[in-house]
Protein backbone atom coordinates (compact mmCIF):
# COMPACT_ATOMS: atom_id res chain seq x y z
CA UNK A 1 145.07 69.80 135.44
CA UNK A 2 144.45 72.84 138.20
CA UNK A 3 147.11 75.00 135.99
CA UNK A 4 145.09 73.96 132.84
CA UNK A 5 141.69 74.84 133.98
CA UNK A 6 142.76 78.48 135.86
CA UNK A 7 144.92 79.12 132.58
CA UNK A 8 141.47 78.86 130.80
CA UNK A 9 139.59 80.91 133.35
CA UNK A 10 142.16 83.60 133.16
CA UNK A 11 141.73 83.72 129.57
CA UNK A 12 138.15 83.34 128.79
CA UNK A 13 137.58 86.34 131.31
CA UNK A 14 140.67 88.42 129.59
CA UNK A 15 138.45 87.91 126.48
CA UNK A 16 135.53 88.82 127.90
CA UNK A 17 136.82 92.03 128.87
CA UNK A 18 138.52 92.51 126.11
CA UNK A 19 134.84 92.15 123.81
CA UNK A 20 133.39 94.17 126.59
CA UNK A 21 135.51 97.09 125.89
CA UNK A 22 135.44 96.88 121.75
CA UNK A 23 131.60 97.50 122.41
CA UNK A 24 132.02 100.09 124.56
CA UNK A 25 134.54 101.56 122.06
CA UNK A 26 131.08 101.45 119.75
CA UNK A 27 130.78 100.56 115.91
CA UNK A 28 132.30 103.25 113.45
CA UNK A 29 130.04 102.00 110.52
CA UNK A 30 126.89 102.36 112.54
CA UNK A 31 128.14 105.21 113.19
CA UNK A 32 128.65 106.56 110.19
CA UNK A 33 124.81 106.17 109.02
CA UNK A 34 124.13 107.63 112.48
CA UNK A 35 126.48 111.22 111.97
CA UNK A 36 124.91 111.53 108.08
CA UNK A 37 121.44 110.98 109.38
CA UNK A 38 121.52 113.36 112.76
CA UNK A 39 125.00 115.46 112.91
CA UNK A 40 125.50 115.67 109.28
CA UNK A 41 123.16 118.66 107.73
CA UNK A 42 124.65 120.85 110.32
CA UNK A 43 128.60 119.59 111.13
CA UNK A 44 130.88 118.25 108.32
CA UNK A 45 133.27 115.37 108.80
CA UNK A 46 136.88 114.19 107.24
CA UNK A 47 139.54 115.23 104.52
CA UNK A 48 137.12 118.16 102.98
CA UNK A 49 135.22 119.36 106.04
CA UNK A 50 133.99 122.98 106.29
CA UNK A 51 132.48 124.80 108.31
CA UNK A 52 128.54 124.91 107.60
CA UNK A 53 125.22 126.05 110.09
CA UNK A 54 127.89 124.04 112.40
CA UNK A 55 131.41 123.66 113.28
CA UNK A 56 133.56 121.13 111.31
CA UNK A 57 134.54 118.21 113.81
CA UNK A 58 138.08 117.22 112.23
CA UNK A 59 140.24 116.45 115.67
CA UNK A 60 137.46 117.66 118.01
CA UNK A 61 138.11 115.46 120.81
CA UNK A 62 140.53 117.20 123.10
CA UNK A 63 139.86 120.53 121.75
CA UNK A 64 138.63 122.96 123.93
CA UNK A 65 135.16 124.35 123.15
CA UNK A 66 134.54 127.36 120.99
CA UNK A 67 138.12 127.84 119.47
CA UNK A 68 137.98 126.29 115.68
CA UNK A 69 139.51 129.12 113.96
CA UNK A 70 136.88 129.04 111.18
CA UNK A 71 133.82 129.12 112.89
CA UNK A 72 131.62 132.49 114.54
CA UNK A 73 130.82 130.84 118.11
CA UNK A 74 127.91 131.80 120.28
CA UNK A 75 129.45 133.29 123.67
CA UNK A 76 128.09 130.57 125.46
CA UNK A 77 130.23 128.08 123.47
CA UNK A 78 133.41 130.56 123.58
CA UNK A 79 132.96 131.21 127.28
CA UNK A 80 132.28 127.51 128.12
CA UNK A 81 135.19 125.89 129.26
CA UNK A 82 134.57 122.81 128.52
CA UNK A 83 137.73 120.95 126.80
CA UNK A 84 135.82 117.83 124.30
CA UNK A 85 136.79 115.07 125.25
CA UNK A 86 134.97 111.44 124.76
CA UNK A 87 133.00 111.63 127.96
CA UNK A 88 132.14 115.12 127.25
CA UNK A 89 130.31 114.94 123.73
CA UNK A 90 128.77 112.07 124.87
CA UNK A 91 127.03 113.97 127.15
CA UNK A 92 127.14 116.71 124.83
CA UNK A 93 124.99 114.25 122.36
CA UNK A 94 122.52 113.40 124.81
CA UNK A 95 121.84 116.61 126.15
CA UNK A 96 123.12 119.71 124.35
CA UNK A 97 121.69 122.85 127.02
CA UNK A 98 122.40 120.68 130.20
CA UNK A 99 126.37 120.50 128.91
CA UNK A 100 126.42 124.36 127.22
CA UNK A 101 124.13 126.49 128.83
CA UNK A 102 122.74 128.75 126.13
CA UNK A 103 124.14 127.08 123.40
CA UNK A 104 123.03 127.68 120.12
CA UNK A 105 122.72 124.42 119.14
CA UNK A 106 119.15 122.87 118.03
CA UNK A 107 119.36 119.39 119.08
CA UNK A 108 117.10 117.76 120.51
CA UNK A 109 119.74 114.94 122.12
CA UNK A 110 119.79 111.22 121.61
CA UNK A 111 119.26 109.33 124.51
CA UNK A 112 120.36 105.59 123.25
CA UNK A 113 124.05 105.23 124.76
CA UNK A 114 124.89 102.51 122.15
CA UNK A 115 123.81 104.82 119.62
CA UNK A 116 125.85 107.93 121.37
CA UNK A 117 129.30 105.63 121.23
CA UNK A 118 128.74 104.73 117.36
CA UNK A 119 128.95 108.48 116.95
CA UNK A 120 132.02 108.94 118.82
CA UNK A 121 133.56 105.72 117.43
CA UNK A 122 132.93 107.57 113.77
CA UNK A 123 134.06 110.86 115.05
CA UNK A 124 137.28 109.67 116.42
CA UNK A 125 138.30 108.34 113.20
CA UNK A 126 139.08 111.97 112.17
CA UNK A 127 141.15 113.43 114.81
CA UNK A 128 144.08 113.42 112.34
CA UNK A 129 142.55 115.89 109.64
């Protein structure tokens, strides 16, 4: 009976944290209406990304800032360097200037965490493109 009931203990919590990090991870779909709504008029996104006003984010995370071959950087960016990885656009998203100082991005920042991780979730779909 003991075995029984700390076999279920051990697994209810391995679920638990196992639910607690596929939120984390955020929602891609949510995310998806998020990028098109706030990221998307400036940064394209998946098999025929180009460059636009911004950078196309195909495989951004664990690229180091300022280097897609396509794009004209400001200085700031190019002389940054910061390497993107999940941490770092999230704080990136929330607060462009306080990340890259003198960036040339206009972006206001989105404070809502949940919201921020939806974004990545969506973005890291296209790290192979």
């Amino acid at each position: 009976m003991q075995k029984t009931l700390l076999l279920t203990a051990v697994l209810s919590l391995a679920a638990l944290f196992n639910s607690a990090a596929a939120l984390a991870a955020g929602d891609a779909e949510a995310g998806e209406k998020l990028y098109n709504k706030m990221c998307g008029g400036c940064h394209s996104i998946g098999e025929n990304a180009r460059d636009g006003f911004g950078p196309q984010l195909n495989g951004v995370i664990g690229r180091a800032a300022g280097t897609s071959p396509t794009y004209l950087y400001s200085d700031a960016m190019k002389n940054s360097g910061v390497v993107w990885t999940r941490d770092k656009l999230a704080a990136y998203i929330e607060a462009p200037k306080k990340v890259v100082k003198g960036t040339r991005m206009i972006f206001w920042g989105i404070s809502d965490p949940e919201k921020i991780d939806n974004i990545l979730a969506y973005i890291e779909q296209f790290q192979d493109h």
